[in-house]
Protein backbone atom coordinates (compact mmCIF):
# COMPACT_ATOMS: atom_id res chain seq x y z
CA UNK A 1 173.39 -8.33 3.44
CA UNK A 2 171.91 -7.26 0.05
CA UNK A 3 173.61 -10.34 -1.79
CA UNK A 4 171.91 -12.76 1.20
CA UNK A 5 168.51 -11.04 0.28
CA UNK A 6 168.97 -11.25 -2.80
CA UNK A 7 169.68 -14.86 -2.96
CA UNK A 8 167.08 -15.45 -0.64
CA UNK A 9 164.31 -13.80 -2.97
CA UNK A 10 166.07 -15.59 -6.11
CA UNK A 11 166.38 -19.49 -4.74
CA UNK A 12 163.46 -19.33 -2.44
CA UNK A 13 160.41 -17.48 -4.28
CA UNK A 14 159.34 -20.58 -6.10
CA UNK A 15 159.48 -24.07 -4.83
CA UNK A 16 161.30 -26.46 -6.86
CA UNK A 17 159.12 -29.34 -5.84
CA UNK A 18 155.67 -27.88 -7.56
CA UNK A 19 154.31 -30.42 -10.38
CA UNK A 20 156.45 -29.32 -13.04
CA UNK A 21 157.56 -31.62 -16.08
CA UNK A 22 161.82 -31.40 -16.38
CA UNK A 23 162.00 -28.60 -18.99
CA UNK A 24 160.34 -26.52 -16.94
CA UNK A 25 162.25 -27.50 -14.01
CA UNK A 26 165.23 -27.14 -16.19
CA UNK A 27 164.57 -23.78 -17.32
CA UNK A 28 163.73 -22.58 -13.40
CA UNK A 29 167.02 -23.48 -12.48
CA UNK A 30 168.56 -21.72 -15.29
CA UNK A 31 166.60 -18.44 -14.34
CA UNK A 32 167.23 -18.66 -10.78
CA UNK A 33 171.68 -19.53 -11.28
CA UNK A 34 171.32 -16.01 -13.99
CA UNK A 35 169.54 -13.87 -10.77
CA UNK A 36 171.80 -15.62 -8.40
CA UNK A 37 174.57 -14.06 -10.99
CA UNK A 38 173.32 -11.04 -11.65
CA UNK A 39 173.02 -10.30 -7.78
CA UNK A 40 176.45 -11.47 -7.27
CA UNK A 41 177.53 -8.99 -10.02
CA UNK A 42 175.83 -6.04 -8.33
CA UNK A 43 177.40 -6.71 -5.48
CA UNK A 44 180.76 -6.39 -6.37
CA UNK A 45 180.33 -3.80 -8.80
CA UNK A 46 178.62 -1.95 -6.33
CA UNK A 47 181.51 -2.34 -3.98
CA UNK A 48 184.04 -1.21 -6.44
CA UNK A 49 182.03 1.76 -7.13
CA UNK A 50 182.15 2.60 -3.63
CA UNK A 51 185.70 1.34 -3.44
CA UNK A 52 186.31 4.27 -6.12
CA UNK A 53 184.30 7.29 -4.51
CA UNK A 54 185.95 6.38 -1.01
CA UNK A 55 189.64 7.83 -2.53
CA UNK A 56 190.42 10.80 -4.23
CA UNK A 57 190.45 10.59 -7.90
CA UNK A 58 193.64 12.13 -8.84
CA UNK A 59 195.48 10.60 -11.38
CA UNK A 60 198.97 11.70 -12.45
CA UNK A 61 201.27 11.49 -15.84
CA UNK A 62 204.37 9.92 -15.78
CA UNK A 63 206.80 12.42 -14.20
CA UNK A 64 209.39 14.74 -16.33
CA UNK A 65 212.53 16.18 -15.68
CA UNK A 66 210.99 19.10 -14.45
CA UNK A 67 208.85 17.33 -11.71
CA UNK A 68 211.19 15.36 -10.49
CA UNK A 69 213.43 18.13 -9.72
CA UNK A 70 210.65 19.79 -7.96
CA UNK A 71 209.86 17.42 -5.54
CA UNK A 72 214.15 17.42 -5.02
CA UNK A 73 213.39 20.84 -4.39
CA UNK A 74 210.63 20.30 -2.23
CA UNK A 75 212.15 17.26 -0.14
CA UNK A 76 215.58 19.70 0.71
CA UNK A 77 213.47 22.14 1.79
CA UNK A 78 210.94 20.52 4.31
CA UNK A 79 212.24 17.16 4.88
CA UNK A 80 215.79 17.53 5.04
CA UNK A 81 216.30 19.67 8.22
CA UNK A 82 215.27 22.87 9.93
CA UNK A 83 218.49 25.29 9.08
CA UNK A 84 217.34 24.37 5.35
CA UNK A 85 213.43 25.15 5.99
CA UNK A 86 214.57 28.29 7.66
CA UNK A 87 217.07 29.40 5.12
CA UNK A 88 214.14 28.79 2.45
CA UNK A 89 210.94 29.75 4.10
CA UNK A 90 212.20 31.96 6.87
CA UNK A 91 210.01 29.47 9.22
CA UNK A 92 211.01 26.18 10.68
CA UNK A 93 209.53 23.16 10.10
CA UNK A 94 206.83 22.69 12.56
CA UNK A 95 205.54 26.07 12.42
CA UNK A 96 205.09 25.54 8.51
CA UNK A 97 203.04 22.36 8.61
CA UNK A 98 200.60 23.83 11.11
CA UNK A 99 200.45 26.42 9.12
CA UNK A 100 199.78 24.45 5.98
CA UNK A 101 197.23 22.29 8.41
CA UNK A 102 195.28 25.02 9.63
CA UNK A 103 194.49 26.45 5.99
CA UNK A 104 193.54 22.66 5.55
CA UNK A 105 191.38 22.31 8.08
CA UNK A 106 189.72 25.23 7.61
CA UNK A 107 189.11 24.66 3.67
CA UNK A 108 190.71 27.74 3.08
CA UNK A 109 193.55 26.18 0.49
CA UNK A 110 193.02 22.22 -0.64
CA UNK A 111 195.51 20.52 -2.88
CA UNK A 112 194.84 20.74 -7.02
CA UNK A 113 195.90 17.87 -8.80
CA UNK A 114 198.71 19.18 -9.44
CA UNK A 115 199.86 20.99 -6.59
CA UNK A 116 199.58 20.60 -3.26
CA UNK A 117 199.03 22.57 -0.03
CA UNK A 118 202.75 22.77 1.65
CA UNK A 119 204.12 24.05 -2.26
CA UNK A 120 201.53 26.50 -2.50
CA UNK A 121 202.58 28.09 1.15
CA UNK A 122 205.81 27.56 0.16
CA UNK A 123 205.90 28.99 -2.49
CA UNK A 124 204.12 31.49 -1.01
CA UNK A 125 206.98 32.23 2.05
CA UNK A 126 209.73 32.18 -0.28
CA UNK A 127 208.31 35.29 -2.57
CA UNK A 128 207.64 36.86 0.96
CA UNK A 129 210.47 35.98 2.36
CA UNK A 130 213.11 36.69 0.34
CA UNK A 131 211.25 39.46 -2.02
CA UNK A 132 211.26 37.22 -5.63
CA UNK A 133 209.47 38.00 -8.37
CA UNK A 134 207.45 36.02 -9.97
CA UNK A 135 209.70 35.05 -12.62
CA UNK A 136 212.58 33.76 -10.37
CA UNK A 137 210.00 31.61 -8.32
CA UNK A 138 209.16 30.31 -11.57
CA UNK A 139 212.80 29.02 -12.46
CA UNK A 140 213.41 27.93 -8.67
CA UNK A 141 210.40 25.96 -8.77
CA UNK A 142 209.24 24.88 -12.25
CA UNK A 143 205.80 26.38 -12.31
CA UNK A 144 204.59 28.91 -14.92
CA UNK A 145 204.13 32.37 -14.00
CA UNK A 146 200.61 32.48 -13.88
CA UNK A 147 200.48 29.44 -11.71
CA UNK A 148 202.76 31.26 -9.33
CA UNK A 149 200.75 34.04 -9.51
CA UNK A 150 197.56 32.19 -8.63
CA UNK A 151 198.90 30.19 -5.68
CA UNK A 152 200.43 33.50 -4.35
CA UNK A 153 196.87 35.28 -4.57
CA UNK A 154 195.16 32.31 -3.03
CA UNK A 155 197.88 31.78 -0.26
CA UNK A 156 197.63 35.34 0.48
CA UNK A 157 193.30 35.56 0.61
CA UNK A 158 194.08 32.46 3.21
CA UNK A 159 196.37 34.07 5.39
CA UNK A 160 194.23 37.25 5.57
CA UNK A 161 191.35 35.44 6.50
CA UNK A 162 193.36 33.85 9.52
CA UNK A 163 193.59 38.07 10.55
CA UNK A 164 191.14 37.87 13.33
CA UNK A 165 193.13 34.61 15.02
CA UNK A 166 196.58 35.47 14.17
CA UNK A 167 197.09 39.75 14.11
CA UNK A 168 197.08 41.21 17.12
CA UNK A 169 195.94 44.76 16.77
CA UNK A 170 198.35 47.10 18.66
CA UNK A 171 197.73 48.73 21.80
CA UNK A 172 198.28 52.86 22.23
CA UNK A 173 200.53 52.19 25.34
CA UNK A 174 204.25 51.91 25.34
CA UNK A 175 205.34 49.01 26.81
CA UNK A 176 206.65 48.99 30.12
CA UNK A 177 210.60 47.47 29.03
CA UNK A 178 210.65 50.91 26.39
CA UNK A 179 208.91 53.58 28.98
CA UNK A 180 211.64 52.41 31.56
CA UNK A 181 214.65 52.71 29.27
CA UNK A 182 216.53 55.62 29.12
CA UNK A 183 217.97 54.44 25.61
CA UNK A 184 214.32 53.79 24.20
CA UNK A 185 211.62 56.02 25.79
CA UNK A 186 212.92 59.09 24.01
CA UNK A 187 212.06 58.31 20.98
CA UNK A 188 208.62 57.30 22.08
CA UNK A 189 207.28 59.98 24.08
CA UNK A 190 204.32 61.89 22.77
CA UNK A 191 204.80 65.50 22.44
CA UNK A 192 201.74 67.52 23.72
């Protein structure tokens, strides 16, 4: 629409037939093919602009040894099967991309450039999980220490903040299946 204005105010502000000798004429039409160019120009470089703002900018080196084994890692962990998620994570699949969608969706983690959200929770889960330092996340997954130590801070702010959907804050009754067991109830009753 802008380029049709454009042309329109270009080729149609001064008629051509007006008592002009041929220089003039000449140099008219010269002026109004450089607008019509010019217009044509900002049109496209306007819609590469907006070409450019419409995706992320992330750009990325080529990839070393040491990325490429991480995204192995990665791949066997969530995309291979469940037993291996499990094994890893101490979560299936399913329950781990929700997980990684819901701290999306509410802006609570967002991927860095170079990191993204299901590594960070991942990481995350397997320090948790399995009770790793630091340091042995760091050779398992090929991140420095303080970058494991960052993600783990930020991963762990996100999940508290999820403590009013996701904790259930206990009740001071014992539940009915432990009151009615002999084997159980014991163990539980209040002493006056």
């Amino acid at each position: 629409m802008l380029l049709l204005v454009s042309c329109y105010v270009i080729l149609g502000s001064v008629p051509l037939h007006l008592e002009m000798d041929d220089d003039d004429e000449r140099r008219m039409l010269i002026v109004r093919a450089a607008g019509l160019v010019a217009a044509v120009y900002a049109y496209f470089v306007s819609r590469l602009v907006q070409c450019q703002m419409a995706r992320p900018r992330i750009t990325y080196a080529p990839m070393s040894a040491m990325d490429e084994e991480r995204h192995r890692n990665l791949n066997r962990i969530y995309n291979f099967n469940d037993v291996e998620c499990v094994n890893m994570l101490r979560m299936r699949r399913t329950p781990f991309f929700q997980l990684c969608e819901l701290l999306k969706s509410r802006n609570l983690l967002r991927d860095s450039i170079h990191n993204n959200v299901e590594e960070q929770v991942a990481m995350f889960l397997h320090v948790v999980g399995h009770n790793q330092r630091f340091r042995v996340i760091h050779q398992s997954w090929r991140r420095s220490v303080e970058t494991v130590s960052r993600y783990f801070k930020e991963v762990l702010y996100a999940i508290g903040e999820l403590r009013d959907d996701m904790i259930k804050a206990p009740t001071g009754e014992t539940p009915l299946k432990i009151r009615n067991s002999p084997r159980w109830y014991p163990y539980f009753k209040v002493i006056s």
